[in-house]
N, C-alpha and C. Protein backbone atom coordinates (compact mmCIF):
# COMPACT_ATOMS: atom_id res chain seq x y z
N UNK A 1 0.85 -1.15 0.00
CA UNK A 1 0.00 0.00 0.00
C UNK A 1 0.90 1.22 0.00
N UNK A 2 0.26 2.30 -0.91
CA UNK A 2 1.20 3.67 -0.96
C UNK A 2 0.99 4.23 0.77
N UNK A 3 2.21 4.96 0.88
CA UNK A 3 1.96 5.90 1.77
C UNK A 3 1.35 7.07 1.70
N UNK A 4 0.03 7.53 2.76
CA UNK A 4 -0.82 8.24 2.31
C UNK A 4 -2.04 8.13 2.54
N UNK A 5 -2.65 8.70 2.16
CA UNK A 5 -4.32 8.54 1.90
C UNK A 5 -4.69 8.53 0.96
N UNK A 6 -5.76 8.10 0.39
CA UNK A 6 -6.55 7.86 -0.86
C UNK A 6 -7.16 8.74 -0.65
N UNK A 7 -7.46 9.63 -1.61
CA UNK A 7 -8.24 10.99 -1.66
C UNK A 7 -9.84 10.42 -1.46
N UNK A 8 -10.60 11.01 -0.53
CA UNK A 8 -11.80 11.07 -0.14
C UNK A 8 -12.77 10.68 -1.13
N UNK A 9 -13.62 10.29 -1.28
CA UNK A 9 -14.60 9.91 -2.36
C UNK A 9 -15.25 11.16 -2.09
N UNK A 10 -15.95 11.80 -3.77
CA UNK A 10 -16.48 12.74 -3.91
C UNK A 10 -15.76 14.05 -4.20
N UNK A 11 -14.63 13.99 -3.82
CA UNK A 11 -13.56 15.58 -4.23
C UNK A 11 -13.21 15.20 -5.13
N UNK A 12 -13.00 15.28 -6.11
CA UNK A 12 -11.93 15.73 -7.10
C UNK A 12 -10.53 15.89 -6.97
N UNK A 13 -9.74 15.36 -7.88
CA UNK A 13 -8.38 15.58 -7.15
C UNK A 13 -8.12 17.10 -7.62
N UNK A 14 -7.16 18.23 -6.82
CA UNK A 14 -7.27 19.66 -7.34
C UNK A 14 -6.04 19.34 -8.65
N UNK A 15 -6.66 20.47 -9.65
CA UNK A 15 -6.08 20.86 -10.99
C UNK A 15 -5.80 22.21 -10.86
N UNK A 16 -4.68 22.23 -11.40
CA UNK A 16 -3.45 23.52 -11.53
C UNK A 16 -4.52 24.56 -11.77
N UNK A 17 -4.22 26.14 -11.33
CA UNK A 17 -5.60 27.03 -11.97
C UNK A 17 -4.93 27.31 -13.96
N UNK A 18 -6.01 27.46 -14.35
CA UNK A 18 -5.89 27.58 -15.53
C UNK A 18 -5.56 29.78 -15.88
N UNK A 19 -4.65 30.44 -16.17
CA UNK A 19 -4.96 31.42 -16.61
C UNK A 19 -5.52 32.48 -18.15
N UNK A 20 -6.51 33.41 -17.69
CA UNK A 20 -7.11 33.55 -18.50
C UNK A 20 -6.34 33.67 -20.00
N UNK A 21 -7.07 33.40 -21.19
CA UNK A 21 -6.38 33.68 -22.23
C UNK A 21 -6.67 35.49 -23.13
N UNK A 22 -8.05 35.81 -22.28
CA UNK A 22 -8.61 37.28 -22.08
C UNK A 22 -7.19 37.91 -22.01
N UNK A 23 -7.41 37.91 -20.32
CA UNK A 23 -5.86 38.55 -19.85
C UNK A 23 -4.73 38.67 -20.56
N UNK A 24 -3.93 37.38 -20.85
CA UNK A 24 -3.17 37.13 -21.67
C UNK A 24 -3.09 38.37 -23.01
N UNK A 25 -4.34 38.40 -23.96
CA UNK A 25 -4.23 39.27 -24.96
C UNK A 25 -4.53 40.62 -24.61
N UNK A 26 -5.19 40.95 -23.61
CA UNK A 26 -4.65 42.13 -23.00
C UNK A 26 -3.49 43.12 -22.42
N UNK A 27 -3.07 42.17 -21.62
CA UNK A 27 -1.29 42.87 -21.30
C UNK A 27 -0.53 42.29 -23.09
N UNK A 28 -0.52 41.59 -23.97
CA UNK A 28 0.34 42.11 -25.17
C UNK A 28 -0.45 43.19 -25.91
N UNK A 29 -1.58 43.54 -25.43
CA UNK A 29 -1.83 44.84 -26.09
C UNK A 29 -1.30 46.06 -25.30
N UNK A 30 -1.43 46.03 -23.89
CA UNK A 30 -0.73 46.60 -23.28
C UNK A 30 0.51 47.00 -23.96
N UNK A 31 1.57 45.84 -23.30
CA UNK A 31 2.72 46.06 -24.07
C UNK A 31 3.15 46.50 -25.20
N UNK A 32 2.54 46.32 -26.16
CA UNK A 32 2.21 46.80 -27.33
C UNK A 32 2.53 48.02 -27.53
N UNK A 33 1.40 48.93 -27.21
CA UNK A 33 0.98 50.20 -27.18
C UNK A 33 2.23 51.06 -26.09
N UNK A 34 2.53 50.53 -25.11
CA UNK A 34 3.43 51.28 -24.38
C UNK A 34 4.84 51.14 -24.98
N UNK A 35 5.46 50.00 -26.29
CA UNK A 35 6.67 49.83 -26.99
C UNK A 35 6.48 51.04 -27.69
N UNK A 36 5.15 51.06 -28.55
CA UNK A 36 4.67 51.98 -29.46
C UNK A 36 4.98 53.38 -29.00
N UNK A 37 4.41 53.87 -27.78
CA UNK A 37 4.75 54.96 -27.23
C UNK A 37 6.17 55.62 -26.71
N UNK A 38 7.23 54.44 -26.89
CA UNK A 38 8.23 54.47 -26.55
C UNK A 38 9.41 55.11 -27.74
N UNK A 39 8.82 54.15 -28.59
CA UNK A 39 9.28 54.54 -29.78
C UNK A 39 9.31 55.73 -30.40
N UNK A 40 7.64 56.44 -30.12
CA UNK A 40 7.63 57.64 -30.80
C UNK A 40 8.15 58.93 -29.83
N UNK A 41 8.09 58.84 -28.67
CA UNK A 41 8.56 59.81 -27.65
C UNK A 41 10.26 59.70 -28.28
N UNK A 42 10.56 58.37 -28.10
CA UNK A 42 12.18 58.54 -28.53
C UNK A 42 12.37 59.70 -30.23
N UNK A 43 11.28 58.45 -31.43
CA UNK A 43 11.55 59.66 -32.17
C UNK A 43 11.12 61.24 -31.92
N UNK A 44 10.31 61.67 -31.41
CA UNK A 44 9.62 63.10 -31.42
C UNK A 44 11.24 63.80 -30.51
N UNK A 45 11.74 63.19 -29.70
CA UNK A 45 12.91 63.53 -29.24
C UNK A 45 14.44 64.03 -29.67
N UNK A 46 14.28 62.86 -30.82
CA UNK A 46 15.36 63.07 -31.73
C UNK A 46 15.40 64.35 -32.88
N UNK A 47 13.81 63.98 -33.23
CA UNK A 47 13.81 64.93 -33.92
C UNK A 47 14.11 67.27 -33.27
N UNK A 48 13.08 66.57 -32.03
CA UNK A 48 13.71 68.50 -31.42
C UNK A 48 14.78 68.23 -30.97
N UNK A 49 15.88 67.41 -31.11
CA UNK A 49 17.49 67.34 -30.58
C UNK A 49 17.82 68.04 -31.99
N UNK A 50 17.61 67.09 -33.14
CA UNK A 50 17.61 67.68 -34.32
C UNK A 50 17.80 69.19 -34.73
N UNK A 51 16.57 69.47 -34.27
CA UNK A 51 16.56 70.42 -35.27
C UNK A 51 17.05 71.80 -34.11
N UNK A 52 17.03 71.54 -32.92
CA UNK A 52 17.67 72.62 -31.73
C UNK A 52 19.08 72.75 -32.08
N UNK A 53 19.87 71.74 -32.62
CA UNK A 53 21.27 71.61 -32.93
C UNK A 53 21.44 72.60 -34.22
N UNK A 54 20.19 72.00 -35.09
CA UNK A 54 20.49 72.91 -36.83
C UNK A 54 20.70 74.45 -36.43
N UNK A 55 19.24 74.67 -35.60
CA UNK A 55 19.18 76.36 -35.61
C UNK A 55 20.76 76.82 -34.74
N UNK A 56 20.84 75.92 -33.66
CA UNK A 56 21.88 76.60 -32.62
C UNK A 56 23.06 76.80 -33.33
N UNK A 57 23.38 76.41 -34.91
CA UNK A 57 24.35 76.60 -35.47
C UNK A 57 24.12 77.54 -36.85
N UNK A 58 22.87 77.94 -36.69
CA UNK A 58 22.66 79.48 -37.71
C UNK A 58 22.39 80.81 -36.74
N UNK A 59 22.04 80.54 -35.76
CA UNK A 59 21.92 80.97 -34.89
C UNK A 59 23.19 82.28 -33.92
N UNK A 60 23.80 83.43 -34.68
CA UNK A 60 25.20 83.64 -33.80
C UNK A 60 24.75 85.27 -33.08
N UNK A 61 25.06 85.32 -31.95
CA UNK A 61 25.24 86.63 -30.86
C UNK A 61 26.58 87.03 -30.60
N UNK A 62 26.77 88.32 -30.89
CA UNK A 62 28.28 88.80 -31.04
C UNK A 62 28.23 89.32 -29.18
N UNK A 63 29.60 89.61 -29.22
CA UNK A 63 30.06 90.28 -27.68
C UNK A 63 29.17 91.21 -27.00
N UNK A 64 28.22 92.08 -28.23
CA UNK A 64 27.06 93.30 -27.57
C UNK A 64 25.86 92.39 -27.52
N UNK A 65 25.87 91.75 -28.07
CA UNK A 65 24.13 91.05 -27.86
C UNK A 65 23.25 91.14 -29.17
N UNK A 66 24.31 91.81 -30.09
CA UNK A 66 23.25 91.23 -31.10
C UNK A 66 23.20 89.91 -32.17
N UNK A 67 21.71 89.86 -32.36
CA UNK A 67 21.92 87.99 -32.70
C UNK A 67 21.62 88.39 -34.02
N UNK A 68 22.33 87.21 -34.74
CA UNK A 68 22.20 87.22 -36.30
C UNK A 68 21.88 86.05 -36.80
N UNK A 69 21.05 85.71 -37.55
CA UNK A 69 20.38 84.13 -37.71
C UNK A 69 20.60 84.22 -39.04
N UNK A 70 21.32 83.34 -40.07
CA UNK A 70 21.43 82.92 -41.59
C UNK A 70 20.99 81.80 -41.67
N UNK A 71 20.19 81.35 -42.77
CA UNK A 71 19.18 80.35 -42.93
C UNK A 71 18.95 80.74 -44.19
N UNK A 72 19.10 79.52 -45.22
CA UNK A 72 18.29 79.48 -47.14
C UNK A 72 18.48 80.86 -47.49
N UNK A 73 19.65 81.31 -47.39
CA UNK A 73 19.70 82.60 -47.92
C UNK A 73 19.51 84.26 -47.63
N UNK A 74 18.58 84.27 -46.11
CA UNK A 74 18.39 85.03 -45.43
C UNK A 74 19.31 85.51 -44.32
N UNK A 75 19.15 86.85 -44.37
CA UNK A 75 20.29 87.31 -42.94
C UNK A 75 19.30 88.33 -42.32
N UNK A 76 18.77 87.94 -41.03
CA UNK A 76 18.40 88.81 -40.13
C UNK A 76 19.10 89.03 -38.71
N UNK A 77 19.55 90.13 -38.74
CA UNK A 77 20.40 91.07 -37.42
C UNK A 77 19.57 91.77 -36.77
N UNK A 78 19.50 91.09 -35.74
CA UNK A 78 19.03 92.21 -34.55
C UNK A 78 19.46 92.84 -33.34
N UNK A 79 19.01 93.35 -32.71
CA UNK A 79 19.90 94.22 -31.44
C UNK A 79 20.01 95.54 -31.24
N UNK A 80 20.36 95.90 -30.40
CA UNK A 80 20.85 97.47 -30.24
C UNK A 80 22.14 97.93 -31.23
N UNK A 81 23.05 97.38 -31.49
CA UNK A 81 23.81 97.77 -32.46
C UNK A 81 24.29 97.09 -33.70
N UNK A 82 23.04 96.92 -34.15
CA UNK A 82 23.34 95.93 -35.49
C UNK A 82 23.88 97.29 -36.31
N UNK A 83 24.73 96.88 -37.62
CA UNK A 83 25.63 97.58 -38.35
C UNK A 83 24.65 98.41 -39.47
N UNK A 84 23.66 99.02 -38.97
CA UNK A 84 22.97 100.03 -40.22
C UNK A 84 23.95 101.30 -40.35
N UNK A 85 23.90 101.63 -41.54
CA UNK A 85 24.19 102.64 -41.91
C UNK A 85 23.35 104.09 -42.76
N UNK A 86 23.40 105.66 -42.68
CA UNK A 86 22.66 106.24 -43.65
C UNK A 86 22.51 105.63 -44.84
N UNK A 87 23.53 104.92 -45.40
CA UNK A 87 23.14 105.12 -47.06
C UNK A 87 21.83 103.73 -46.50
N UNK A 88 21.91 102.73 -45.55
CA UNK A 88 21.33 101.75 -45.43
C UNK A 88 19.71 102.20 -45.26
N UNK A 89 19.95 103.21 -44.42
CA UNK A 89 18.78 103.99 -43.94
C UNK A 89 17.73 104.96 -45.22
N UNK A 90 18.69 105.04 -45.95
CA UNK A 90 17.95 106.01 -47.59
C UNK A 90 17.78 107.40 -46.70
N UNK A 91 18.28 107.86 -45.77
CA UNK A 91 18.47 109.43 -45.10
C UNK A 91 19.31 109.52 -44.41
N UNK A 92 20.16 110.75 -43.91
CA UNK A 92 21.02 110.86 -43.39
C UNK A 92 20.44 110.69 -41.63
N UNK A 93 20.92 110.28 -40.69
CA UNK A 93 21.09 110.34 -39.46
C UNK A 93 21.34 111.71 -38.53
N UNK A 94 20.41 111.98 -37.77
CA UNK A 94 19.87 113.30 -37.33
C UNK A 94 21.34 113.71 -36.35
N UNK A 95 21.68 115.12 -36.74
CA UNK A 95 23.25 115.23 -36.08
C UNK A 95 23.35 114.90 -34.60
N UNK A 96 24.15 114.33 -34.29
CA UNK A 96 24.42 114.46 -32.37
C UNK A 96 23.39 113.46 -32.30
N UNK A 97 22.43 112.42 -33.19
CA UNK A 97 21.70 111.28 -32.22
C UNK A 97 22.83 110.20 -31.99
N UNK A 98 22.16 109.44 -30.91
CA UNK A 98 22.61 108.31 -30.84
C UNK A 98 21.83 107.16 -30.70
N UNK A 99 22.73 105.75 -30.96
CA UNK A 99 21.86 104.96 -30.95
C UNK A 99 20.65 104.24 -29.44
N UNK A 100 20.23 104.31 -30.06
CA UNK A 100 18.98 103.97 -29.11
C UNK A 100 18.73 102.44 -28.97
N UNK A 101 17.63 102.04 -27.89
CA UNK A 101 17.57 100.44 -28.06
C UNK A 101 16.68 100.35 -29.33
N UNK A 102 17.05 98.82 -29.45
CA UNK A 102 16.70 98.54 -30.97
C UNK A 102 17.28 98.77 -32.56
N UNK A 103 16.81 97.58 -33.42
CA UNK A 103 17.22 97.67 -34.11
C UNK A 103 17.53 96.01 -35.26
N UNK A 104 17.19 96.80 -36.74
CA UNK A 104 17.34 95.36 -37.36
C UNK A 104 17.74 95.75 -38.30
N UNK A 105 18.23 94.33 -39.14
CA UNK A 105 18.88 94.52 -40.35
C UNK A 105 18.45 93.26 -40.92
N UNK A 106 17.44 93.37 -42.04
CA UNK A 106 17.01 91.79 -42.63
C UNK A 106 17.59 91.58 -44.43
N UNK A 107 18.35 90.83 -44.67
CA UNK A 107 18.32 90.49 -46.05
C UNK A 107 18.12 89.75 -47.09
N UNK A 108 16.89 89.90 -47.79
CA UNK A 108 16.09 88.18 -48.09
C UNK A 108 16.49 88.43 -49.90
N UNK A 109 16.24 87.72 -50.30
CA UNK A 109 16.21 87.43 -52.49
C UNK A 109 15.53 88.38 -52.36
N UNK A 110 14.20 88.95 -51.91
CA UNK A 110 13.32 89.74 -52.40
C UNK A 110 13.91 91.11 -51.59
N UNK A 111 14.46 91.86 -51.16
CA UNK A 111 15.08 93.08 -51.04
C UNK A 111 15.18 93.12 -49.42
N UNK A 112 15.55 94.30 -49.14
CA UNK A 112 16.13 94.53 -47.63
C UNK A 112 15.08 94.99 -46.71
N UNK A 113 14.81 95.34 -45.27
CA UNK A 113 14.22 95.96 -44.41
C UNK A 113 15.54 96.56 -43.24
N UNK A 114 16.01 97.37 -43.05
CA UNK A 114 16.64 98.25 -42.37
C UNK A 114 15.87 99.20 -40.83
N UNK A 115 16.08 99.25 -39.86
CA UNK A 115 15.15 99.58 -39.25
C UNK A 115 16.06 100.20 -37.39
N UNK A 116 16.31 101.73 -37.27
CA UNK A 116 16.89 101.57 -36.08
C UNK A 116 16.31 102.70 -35.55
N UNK A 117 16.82 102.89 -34.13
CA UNK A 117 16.29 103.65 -33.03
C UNK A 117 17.50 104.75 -32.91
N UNK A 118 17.16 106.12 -32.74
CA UNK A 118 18.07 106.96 -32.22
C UNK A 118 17.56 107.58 -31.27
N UNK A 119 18.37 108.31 -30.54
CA UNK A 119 17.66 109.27 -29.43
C UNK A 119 18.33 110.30 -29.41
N UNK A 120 18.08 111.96 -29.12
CA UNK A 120 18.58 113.26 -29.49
C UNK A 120 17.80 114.03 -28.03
N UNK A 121 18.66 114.73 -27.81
CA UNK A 121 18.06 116.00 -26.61
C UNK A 121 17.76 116.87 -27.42
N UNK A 122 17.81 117.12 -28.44
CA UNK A 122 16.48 118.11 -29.08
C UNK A 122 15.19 117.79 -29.40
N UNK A 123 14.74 118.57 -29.55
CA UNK A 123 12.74 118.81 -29.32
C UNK A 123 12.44 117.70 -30.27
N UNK A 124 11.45 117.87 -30.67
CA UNK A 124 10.62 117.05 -31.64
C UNK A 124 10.78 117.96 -32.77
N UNK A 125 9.92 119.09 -32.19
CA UNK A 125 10.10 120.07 -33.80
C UNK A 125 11.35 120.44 -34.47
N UNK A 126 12.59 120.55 -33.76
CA UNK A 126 13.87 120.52 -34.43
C UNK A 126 14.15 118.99 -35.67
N UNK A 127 14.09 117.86 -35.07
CA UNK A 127 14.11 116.69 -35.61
C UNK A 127 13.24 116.54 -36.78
N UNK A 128 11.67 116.97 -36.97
CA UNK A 128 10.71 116.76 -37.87
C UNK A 128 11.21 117.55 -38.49
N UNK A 129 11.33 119.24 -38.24
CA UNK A 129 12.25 120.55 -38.98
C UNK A 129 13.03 119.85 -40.09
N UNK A 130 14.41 118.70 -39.38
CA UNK A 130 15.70 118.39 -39.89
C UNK A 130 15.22 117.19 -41.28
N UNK A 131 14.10 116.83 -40.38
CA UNK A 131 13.62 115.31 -42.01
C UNK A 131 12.85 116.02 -42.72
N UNK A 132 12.19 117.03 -42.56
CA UNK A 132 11.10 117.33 -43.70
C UNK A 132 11.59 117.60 -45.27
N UNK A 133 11.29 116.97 -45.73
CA UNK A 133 11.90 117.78 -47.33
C UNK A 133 13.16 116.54 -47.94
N UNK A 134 13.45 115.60 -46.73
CA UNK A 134 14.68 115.03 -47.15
C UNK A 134 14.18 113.34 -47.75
N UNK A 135 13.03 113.49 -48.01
CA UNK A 135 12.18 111.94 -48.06
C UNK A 135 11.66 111.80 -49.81
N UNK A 136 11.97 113.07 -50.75
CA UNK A 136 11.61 113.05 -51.54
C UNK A 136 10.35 113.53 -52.24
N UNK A 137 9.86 113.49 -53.40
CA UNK A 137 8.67 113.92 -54.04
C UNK A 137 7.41 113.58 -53.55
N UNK A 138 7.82 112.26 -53.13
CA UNK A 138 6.58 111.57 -52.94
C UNK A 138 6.54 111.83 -51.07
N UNK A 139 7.23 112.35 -50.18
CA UNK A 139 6.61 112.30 -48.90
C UNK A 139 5.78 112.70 -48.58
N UNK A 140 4.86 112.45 -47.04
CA UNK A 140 4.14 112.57 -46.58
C UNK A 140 4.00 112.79 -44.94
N UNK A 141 3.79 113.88 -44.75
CA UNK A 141 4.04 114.00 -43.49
C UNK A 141 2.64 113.93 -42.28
N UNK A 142 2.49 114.05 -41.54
CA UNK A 142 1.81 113.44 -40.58
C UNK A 142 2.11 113.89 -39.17
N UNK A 143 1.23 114.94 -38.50
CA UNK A 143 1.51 115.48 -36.87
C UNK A 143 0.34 115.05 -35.84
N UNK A 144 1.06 114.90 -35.18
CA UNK A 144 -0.13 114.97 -34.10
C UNK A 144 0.29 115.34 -33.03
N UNK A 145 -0.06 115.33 -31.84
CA UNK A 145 0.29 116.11 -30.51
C UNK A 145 1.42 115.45 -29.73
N UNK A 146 1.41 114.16 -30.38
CA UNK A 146 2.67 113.44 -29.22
C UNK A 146 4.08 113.07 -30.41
N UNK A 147 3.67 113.90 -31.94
CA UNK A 147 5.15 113.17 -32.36
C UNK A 147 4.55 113.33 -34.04
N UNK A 148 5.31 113.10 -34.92
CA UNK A 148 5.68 113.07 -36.13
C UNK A 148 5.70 111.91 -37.11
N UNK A 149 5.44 111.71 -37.87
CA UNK A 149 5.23 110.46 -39.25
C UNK A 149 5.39 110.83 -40.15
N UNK A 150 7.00 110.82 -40.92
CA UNK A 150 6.93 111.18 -42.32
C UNK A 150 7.77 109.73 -43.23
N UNK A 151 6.95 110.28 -44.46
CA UNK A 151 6.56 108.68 -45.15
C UNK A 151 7.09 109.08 -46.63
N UNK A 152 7.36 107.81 -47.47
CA UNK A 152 7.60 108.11 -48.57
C UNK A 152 8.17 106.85 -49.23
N UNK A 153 7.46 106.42 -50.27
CA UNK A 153 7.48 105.23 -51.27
C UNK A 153 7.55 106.04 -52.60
N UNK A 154 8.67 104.94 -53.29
CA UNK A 154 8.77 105.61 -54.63
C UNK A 154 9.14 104.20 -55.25
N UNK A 155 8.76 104.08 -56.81
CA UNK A 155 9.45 102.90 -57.47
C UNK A 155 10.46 103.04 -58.66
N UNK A 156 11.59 102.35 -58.07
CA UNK A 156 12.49 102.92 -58.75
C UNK A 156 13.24 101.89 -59.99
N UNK A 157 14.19 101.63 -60.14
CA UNK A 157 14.90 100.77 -60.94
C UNK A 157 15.10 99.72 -60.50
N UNK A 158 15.54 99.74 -59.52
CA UNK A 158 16.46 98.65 -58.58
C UNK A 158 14.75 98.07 -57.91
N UNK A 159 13.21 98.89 -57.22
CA UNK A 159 12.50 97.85 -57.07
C UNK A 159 11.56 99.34 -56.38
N UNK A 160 10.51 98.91 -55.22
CA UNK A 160 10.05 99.64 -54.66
C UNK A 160 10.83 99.96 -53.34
N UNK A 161 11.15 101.52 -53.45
CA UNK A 161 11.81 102.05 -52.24
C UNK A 161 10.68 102.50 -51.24
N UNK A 162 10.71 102.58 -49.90
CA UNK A 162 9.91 102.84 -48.91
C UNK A 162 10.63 103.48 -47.45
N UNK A 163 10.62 104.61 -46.99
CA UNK A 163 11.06 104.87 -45.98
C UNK A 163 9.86 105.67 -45.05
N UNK A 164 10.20 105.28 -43.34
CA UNK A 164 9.13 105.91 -42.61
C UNK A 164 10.02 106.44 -41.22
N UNK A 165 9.83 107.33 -41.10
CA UNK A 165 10.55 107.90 -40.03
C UNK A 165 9.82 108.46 -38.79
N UNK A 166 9.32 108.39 -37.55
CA UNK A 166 8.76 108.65 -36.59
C UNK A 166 9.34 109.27 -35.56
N UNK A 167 9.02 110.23 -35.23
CA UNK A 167 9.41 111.05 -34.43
C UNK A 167 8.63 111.21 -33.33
N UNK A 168 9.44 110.84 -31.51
CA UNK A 168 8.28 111.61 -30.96
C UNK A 168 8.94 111.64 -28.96
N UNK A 169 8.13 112.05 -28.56
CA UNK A 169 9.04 111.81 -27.05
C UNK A 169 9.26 110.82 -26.53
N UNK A 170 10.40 110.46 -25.89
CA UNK A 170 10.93 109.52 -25.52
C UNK A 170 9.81 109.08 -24.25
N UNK A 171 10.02 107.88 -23.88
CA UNK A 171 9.15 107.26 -22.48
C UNK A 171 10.48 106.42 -21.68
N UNK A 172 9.96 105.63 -20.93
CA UNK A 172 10.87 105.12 -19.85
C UNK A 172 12.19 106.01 -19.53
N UNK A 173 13.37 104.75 -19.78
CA UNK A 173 14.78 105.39 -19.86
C UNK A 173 15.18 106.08 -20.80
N UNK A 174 14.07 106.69 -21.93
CA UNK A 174 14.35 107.64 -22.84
C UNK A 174 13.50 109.01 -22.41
N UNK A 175 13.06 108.99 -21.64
CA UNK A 175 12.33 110.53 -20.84
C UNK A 175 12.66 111.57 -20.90
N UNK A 176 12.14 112.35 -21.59
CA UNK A 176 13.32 113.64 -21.57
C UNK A 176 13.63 113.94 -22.96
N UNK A 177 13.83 112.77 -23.71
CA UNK A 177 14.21 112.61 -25.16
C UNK A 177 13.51 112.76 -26.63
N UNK A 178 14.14 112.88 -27.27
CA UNK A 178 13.28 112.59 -28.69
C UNK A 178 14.10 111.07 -28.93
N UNK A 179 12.63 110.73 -29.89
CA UNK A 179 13.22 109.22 -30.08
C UNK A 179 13.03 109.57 -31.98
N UNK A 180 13.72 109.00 -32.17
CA UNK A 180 13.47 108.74 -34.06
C UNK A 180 13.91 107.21 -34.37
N UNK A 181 12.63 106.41 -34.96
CA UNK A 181 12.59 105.83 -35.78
C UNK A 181 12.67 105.60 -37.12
N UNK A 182 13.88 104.92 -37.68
CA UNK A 182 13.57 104.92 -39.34
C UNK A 182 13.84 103.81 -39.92
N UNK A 183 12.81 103.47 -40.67
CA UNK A 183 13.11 102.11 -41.29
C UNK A 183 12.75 102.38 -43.01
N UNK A 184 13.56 101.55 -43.49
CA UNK A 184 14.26 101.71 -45.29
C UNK A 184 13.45 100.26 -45.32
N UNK A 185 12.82 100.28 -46.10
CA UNK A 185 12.41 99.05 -47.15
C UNK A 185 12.69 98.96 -48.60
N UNK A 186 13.55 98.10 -48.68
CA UNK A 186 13.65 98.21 -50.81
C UNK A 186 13.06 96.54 -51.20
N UNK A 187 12.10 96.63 -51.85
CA UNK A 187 12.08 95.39 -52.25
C UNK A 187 12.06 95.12 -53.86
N UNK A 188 12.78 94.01 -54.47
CA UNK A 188 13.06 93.72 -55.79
C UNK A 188 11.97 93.54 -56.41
N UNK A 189 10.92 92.84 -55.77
CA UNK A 189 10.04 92.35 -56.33
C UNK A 189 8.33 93.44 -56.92
């Protein structure tokens, strides 16, 4: 005789539990979907590593702070002392200003935008006085109580020329001041 007992009449001998095959296709969908998600977080990752690297290398800021971005042909400079010049400006630069914050320099296939800030301890009406007349046939001038707008588009050989110059009192850390804005547009097209 074995050692032991003979299992009871009426029980059943116990069988291993069976697990679901439900379950089963559930966690590989699980899994699934969370490889899936893995994958694309990695790519969506690579890609802004990507392309943070491209720009950070068109991307350049000189010793003053101004940044210059080249990209397909384009050059845009910005900052307080990006390199404009009068002839850049299409008018001469109001005597004794200086530069002010701000300032751009864009150069695309289709023509330029030029654009800077000066500031002057003379009035307003001295400054509007000094631009009037210097914008050409076609200007347009423009007053109102806090400042000056003189304008002037012409089309020339080279494409449509456009200059706008604003004049008016300074605010914040320019208080006290005249501010002049002027921005040159030439475009080829």
């Amino acid at each position: 005789m074995a050692a032991g007992y003979p299992p009871a009449a009426g029980y059943p001998p116990a069988q291993p539990a069976k697990s679901g095959g439900a379950l089963k296709i559930i966690l590989i969908i699980v899994a699934v979907v969370v490889g899936l998600g893995l994958i694309a977080a990695g790519v969506v990752g690579y890609g802004v590593w990507s392309v943070a690297h491209t720009v950070s290398g068109v991307v350049h800021t000189d010793n003053k702070g101004n940044g210059t971005v080249s990209i397909l042909g384009n050059t845009i400079s910005t900052g307080k002392d990006v390199n404009v010049s009068a002839g850049d400006l299409g008018v001469p630069i109001y005597p004794g200003a200086s530069r002010g914050e701000g300032g751009m320099k864009m150069s695309l296939p289709t023509g330029t935008v030029n654009m800077v800030v000066f500031v002057t301890d003379d009035p307003v009406s001295d400054v509007v006085a000094f631009y009037k007349g210097k914008l050409g046939e076609n200007e347009s001038d423009m007053e109102t109580n806090s400042g000056s707008v003189l304008s002037s588009s012409k089309q020339g050989a080279n494409g449509k020329d456009s200059t706008i110059i604003t004049v008016a009192p300074g605010e914040g850390n320019t208080s006290g001041k005249t501010k002049i804005g002027i921005t040159h547009t030439v475009s080829t097209q």
